[in-house]
PDB file of N, CA and C in Angstrom:
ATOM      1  N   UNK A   1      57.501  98.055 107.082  1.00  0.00           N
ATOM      2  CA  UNK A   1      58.294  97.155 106.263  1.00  0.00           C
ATOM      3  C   UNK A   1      58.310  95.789 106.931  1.00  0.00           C
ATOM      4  N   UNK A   2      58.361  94.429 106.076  1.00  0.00           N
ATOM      5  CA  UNK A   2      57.817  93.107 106.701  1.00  0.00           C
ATOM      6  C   UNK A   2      59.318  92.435 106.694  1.00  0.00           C
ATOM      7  N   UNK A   3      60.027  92.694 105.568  1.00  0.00           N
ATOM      8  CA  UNK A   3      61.407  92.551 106.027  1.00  0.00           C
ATOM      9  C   UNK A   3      62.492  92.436 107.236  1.00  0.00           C
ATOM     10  N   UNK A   4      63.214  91.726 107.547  1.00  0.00           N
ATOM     11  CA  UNK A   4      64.149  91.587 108.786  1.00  0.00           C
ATOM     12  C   UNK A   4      65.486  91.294 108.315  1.00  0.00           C
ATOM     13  N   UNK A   5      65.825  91.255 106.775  1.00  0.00           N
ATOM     14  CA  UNK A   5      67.175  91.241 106.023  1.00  0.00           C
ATOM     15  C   UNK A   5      67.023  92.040 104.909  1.00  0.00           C
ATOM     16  N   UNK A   6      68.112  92.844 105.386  1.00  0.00           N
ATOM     17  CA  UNK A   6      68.380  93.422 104.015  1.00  0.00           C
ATOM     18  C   UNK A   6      69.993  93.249 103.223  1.00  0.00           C
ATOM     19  N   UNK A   7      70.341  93.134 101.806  1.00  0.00           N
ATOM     20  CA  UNK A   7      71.315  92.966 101.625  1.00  0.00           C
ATOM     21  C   UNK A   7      71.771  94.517 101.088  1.00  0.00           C
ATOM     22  N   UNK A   8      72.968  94.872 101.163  1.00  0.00           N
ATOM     23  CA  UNK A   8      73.503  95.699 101.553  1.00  0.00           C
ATOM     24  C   UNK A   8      74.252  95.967  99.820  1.00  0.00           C
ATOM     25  N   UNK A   9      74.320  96.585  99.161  1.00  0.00           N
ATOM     26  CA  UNK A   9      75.176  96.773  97.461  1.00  0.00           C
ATOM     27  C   UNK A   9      75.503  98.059  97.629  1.00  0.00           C
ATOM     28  N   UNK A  10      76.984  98.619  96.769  1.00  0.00           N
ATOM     29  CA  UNK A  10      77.190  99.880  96.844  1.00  0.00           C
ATOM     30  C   UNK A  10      78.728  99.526  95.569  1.00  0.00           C
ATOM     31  N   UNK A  11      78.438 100.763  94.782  1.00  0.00           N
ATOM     32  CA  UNK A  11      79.988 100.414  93.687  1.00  0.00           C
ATOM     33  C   UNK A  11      80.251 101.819  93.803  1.00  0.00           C
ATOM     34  N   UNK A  12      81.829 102.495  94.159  1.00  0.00           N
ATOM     35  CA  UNK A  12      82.260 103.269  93.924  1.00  0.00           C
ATOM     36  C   UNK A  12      83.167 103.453  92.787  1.00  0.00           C
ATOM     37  N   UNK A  13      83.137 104.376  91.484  1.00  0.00           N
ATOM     38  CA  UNK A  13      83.943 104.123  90.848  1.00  0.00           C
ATOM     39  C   UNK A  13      85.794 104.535  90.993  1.00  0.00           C
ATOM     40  N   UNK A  14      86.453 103.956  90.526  1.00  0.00           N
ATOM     41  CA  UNK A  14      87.580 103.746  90.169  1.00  0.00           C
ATOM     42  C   UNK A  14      88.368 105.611  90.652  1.00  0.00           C
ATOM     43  N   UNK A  15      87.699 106.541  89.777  1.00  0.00           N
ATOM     44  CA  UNK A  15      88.227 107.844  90.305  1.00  0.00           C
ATOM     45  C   UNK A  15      88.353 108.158  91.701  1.00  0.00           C
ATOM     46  N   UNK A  16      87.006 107.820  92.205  1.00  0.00           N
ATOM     47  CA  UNK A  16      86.754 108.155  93.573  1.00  0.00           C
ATOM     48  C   UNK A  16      87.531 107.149  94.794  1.00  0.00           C
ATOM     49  N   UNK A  17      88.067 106.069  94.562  1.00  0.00           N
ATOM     50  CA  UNK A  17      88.727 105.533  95.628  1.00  0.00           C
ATOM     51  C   UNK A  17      89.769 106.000  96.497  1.00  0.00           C
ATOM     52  N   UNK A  18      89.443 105.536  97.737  1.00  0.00           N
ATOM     53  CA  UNK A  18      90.610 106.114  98.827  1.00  0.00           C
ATOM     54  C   UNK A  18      89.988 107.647  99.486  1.00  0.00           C
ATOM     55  N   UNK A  19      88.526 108.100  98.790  1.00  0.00           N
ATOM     56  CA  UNK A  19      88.106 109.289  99.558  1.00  0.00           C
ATOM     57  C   UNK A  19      87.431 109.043 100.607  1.00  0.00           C
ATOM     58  N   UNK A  20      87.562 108.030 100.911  1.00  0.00           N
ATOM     59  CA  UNK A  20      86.156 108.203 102.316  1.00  0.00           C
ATOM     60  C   UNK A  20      84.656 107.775 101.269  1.00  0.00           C
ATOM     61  N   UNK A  21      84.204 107.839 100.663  1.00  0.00           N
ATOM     62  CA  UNK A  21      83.188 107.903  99.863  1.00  0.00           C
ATOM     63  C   UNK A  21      82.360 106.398 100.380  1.00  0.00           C
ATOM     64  N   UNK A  22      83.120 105.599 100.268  1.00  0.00           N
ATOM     65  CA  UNK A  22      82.483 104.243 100.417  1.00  0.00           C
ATOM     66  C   UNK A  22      81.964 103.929 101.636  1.00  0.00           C
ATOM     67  N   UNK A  23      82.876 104.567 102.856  1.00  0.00           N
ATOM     68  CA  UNK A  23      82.906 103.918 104.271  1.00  0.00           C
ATOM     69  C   UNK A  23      81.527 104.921 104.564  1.00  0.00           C
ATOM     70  N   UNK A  24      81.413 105.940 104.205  1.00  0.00           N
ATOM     71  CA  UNK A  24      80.388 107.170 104.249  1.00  0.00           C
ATOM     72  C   UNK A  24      78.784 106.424 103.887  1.00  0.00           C
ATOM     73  N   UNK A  25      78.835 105.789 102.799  1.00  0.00           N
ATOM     74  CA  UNK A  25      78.068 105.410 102.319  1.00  0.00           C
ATOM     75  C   UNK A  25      77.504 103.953 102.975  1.00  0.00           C
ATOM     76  N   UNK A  26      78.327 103.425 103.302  1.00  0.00           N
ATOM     77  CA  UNK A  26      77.894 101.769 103.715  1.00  0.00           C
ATOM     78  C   UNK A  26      77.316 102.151 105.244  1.00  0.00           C
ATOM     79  N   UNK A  27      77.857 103.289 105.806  1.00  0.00           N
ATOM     80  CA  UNK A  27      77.559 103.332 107.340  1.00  0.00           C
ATOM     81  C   UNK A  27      76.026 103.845 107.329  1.00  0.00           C
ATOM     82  N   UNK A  28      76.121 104.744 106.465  1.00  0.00           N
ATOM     83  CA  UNK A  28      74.785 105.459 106.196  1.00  0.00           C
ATOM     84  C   UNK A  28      73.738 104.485 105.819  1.00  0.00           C
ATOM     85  N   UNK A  29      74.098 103.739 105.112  1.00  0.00           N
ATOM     86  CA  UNK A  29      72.712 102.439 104.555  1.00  0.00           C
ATOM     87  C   UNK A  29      72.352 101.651 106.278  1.00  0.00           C
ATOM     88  N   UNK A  30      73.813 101.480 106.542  1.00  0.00           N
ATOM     89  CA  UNK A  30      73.332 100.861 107.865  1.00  0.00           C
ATOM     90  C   UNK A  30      72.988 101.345 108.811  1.00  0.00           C
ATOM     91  N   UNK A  31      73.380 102.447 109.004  1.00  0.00           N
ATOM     92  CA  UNK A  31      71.918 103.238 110.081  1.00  0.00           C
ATOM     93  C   UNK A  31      70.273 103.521 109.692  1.00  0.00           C
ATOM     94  N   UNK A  32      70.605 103.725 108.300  1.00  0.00           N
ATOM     95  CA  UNK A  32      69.248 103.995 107.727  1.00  0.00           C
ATOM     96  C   UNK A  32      68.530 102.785 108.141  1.00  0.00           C
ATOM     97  N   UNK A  33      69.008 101.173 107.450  1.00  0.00           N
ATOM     98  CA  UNK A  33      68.409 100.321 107.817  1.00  0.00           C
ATOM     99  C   UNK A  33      68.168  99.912 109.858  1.00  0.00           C
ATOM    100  N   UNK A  34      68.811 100.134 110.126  1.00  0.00           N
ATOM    101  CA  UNK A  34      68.416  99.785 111.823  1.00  0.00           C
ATOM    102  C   UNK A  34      67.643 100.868 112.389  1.00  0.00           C
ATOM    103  N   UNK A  35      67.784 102.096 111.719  1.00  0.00           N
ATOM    104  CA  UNK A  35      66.948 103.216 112.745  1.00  0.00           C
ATOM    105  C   UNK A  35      65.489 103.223 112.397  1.00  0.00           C
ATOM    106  N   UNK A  36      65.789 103.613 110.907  1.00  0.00           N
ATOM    107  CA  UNK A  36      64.884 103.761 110.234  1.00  0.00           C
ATOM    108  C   UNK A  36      63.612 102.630 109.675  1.00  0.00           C
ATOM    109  N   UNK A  37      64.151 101.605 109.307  1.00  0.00           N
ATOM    110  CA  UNK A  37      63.588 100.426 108.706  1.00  0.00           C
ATOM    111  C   UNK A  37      63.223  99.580 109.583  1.00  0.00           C
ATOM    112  N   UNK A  38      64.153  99.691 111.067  1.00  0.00           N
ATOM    113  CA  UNK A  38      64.055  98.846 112.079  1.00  0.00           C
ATOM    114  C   UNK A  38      64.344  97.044 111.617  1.00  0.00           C
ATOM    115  N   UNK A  39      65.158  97.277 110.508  1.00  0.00           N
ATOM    116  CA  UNK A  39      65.971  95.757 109.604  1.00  0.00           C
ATOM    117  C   UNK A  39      66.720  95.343 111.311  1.00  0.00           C
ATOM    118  N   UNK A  40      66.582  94.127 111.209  1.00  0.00           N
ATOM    119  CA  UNK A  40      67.542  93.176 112.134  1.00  0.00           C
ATOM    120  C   UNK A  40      68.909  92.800 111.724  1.00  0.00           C
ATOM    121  N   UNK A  41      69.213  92.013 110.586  1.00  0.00           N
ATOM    122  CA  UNK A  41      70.120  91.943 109.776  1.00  0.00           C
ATOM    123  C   UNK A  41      70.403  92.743 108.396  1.00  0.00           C
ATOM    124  N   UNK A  42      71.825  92.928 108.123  1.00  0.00           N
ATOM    125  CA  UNK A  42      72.218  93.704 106.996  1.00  0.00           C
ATOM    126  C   UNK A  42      72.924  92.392 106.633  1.00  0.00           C
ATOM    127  N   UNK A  43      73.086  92.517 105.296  1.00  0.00           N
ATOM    128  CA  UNK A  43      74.104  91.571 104.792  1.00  0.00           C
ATOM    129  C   UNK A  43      74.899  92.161 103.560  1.00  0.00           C
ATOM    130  N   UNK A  44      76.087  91.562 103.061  1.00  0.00           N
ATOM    131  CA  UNK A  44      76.410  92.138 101.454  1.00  0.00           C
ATOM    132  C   UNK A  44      77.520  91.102 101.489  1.00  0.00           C
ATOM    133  N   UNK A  45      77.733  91.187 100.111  1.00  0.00           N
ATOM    134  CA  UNK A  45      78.731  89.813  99.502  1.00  0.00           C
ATOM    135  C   UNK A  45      79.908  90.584  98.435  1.00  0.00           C
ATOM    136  N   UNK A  46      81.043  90.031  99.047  1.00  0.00           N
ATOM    137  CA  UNK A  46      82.090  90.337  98.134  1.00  0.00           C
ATOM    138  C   UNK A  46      82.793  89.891  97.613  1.00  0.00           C
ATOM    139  N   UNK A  47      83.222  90.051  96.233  1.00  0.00           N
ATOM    140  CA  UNK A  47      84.301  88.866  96.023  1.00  0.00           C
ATOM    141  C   UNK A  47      85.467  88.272  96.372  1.00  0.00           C
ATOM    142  N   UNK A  48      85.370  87.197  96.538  1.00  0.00           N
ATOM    143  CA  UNK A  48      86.385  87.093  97.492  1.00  0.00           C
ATOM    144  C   UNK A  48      88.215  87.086  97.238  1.00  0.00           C
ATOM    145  N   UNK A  49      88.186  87.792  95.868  1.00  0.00           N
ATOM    146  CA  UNK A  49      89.617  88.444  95.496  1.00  0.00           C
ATOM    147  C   UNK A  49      89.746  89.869  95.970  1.00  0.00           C
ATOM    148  N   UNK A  50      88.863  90.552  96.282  1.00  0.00           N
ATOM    149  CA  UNK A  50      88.485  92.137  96.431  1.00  0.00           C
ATOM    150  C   UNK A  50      88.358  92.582  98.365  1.00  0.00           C
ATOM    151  N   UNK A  51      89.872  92.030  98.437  1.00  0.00           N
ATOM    152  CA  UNK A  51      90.065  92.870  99.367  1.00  0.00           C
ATOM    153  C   UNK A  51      89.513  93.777 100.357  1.00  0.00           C
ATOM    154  N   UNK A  52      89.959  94.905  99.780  1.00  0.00           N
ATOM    155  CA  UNK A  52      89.786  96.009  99.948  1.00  0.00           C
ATOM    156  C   UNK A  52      88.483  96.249 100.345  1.00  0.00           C
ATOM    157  N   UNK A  53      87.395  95.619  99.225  1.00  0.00           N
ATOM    158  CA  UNK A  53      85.856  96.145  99.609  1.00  0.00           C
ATOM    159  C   UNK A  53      85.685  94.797 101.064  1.00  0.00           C
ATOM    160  N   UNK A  54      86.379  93.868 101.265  1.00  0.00           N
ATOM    161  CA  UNK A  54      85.737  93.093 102.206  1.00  0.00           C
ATOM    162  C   UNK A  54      86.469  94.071 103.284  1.00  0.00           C
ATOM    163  N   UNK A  55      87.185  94.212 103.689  1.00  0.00           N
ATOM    164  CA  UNK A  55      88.058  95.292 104.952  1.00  0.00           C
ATOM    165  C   UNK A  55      87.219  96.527 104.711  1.00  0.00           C
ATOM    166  N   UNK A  56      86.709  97.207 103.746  1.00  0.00           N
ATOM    167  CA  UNK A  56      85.473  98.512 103.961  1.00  0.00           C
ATOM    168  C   UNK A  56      84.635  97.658 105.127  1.00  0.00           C
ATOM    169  N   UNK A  57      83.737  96.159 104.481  1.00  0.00           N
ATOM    170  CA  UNK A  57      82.551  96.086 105.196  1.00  0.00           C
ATOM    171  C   UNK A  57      82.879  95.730 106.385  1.00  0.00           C
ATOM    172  N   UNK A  58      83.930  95.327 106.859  1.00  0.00           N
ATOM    173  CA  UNK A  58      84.526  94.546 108.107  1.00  0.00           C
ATOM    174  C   UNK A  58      84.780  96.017 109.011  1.00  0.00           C
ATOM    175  N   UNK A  59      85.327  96.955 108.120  1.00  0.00           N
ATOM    176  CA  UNK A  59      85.647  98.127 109.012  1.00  0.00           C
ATOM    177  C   UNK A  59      83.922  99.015 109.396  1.00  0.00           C
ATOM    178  N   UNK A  60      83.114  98.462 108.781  1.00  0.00           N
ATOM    179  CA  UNK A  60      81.551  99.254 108.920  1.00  0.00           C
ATOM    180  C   UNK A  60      81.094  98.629 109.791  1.00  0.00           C
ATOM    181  N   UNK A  61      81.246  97.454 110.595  1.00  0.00           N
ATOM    182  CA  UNK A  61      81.167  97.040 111.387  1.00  0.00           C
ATOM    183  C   UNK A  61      80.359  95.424 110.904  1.00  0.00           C
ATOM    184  N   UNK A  62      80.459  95.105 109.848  1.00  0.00           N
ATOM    185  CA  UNK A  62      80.022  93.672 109.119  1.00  0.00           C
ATOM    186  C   UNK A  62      80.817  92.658 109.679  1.00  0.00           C
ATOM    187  N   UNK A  63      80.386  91.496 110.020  1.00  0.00           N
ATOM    188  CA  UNK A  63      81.394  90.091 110.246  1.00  0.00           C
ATOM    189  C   UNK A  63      81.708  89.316 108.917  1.00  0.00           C
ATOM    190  N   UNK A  64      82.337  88.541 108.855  1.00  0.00           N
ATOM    191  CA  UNK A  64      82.885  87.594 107.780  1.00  0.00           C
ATOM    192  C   UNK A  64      82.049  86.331 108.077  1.00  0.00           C
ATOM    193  N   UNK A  65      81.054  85.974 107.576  1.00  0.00           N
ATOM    194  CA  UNK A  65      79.735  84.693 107.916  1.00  0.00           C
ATOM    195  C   UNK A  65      79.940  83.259 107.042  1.00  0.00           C
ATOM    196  N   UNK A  66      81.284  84.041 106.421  1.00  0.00           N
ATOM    197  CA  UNK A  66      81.729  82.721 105.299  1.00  0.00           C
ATOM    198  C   UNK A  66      81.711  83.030 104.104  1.00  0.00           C
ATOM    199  N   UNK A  67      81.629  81.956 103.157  1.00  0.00           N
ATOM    200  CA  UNK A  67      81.621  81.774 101.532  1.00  0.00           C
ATOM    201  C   UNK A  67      80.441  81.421 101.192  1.00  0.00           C
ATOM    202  N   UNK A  68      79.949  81.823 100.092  1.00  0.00           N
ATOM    203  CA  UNK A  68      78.842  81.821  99.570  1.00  0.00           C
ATOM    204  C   UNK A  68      79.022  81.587  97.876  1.00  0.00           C
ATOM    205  N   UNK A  69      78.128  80.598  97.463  1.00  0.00           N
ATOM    206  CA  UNK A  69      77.717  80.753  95.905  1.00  0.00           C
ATOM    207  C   UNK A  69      76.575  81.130  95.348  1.00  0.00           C
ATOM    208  N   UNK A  70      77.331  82.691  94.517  1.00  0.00           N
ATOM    209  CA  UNK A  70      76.878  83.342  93.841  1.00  0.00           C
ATOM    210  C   UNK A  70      75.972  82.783  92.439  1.00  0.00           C
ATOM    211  N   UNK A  71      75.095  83.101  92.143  1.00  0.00           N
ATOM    212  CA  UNK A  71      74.334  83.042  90.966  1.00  0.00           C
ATOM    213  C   UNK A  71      75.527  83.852  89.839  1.00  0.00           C
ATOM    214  N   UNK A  72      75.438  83.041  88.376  1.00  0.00           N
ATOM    215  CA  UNK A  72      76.348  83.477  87.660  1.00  0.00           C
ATOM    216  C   UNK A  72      75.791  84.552  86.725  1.00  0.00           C
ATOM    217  N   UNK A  73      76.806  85.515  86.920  1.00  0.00           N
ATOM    218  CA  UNK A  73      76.124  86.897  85.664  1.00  0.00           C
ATOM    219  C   UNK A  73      76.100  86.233  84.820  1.00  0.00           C
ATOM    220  N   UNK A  74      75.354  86.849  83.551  1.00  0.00           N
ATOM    221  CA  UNK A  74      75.140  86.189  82.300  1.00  0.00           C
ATOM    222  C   UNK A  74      76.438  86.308  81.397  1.00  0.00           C
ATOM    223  N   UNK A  75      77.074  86.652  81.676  1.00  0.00           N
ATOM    224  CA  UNK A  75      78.395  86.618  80.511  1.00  0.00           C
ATOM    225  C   UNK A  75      79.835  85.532  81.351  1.00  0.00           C
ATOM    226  N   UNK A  76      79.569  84.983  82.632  1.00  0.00           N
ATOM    227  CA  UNK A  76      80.926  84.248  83.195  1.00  0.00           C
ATOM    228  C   UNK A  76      79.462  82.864  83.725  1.00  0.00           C
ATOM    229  N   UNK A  77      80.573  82.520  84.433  1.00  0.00           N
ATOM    230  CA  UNK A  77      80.642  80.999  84.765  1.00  0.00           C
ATOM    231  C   UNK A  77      80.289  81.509  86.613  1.00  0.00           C
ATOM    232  N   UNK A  78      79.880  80.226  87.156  1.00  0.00           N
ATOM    233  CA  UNK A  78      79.664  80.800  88.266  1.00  0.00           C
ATOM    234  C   UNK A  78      80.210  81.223  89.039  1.00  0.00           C
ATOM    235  N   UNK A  79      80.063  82.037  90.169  1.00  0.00           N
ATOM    236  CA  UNK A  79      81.189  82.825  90.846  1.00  0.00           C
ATOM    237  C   UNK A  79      80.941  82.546  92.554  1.00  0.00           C
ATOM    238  N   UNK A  80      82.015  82.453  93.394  1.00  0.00           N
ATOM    239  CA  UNK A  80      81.831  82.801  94.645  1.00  0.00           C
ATOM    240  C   UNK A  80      81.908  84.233  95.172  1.00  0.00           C
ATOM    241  N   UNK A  81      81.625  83.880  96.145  1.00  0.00           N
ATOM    242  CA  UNK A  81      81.590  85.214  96.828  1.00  0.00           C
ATOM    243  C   UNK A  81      81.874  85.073  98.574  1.00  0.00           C
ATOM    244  N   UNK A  82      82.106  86.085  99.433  1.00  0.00           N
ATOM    245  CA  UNK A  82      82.019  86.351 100.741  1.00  0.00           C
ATOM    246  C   UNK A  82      80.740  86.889 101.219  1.00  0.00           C
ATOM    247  N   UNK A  83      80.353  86.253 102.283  1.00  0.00           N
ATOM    248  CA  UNK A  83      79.271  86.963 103.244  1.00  0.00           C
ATOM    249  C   UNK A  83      79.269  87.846 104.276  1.00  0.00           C
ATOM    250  N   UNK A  84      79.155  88.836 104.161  1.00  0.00           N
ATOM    251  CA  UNK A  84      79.131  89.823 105.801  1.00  0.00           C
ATOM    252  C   UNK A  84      78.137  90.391 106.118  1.00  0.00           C
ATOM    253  N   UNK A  85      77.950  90.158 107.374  1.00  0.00           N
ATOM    254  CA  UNK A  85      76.499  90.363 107.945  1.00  0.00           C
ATOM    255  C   UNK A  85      76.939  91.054 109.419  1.00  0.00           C
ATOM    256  N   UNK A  86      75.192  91.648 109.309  1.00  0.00           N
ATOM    257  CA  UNK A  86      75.215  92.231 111.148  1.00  0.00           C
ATOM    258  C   UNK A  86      74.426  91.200 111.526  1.00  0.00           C
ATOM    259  N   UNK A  87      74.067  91.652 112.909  1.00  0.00           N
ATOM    260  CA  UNK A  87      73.304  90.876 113.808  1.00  0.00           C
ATOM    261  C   UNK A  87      73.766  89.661 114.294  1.00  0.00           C
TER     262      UNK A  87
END
């Protein structure tokens, strides 16, 4: 793989919150990517009203790298977002 960033996405739905499910999952991408892929950086972006998912990536061991502008989905206006990254 020629890659040295990867960005990091994961949606748990609404039923499943508060099981462990997410933190399970984000740790797992990120070992996959460093063991496996031998990726240098991980990254993922959250919104920056959404809590909760920024304290998941902060607790997976992600830093807070700042604010970022998002490309706008096709149905809203443009959006920000948060950056968290390894490395």
């Amino acid at each position: 793989m020629n890659a040295t960033t990867l960005s990091l996405d994961y949606r748990v739905g609404q039923p499943y919150w508060g099981n462990g499910y997410g933190r399970e999952a984000i740790a797992a991408m990120i070992d996959y990517g460093f063991r496996t892929l031998g990726i240098e950086t991980i990254r993922a972006y959250a919104d920056p009203s959404n809590a909760s998912s920024q304290e998941l990536l902060l607790h997976c061991g992600l830093k807070n790298a700042g604010e970022i502008q998002l490309l706008p989905r096709r149905r809203s206006a443009s959006r920000e977002g948060i950056i968290l990254m390894t490395g």
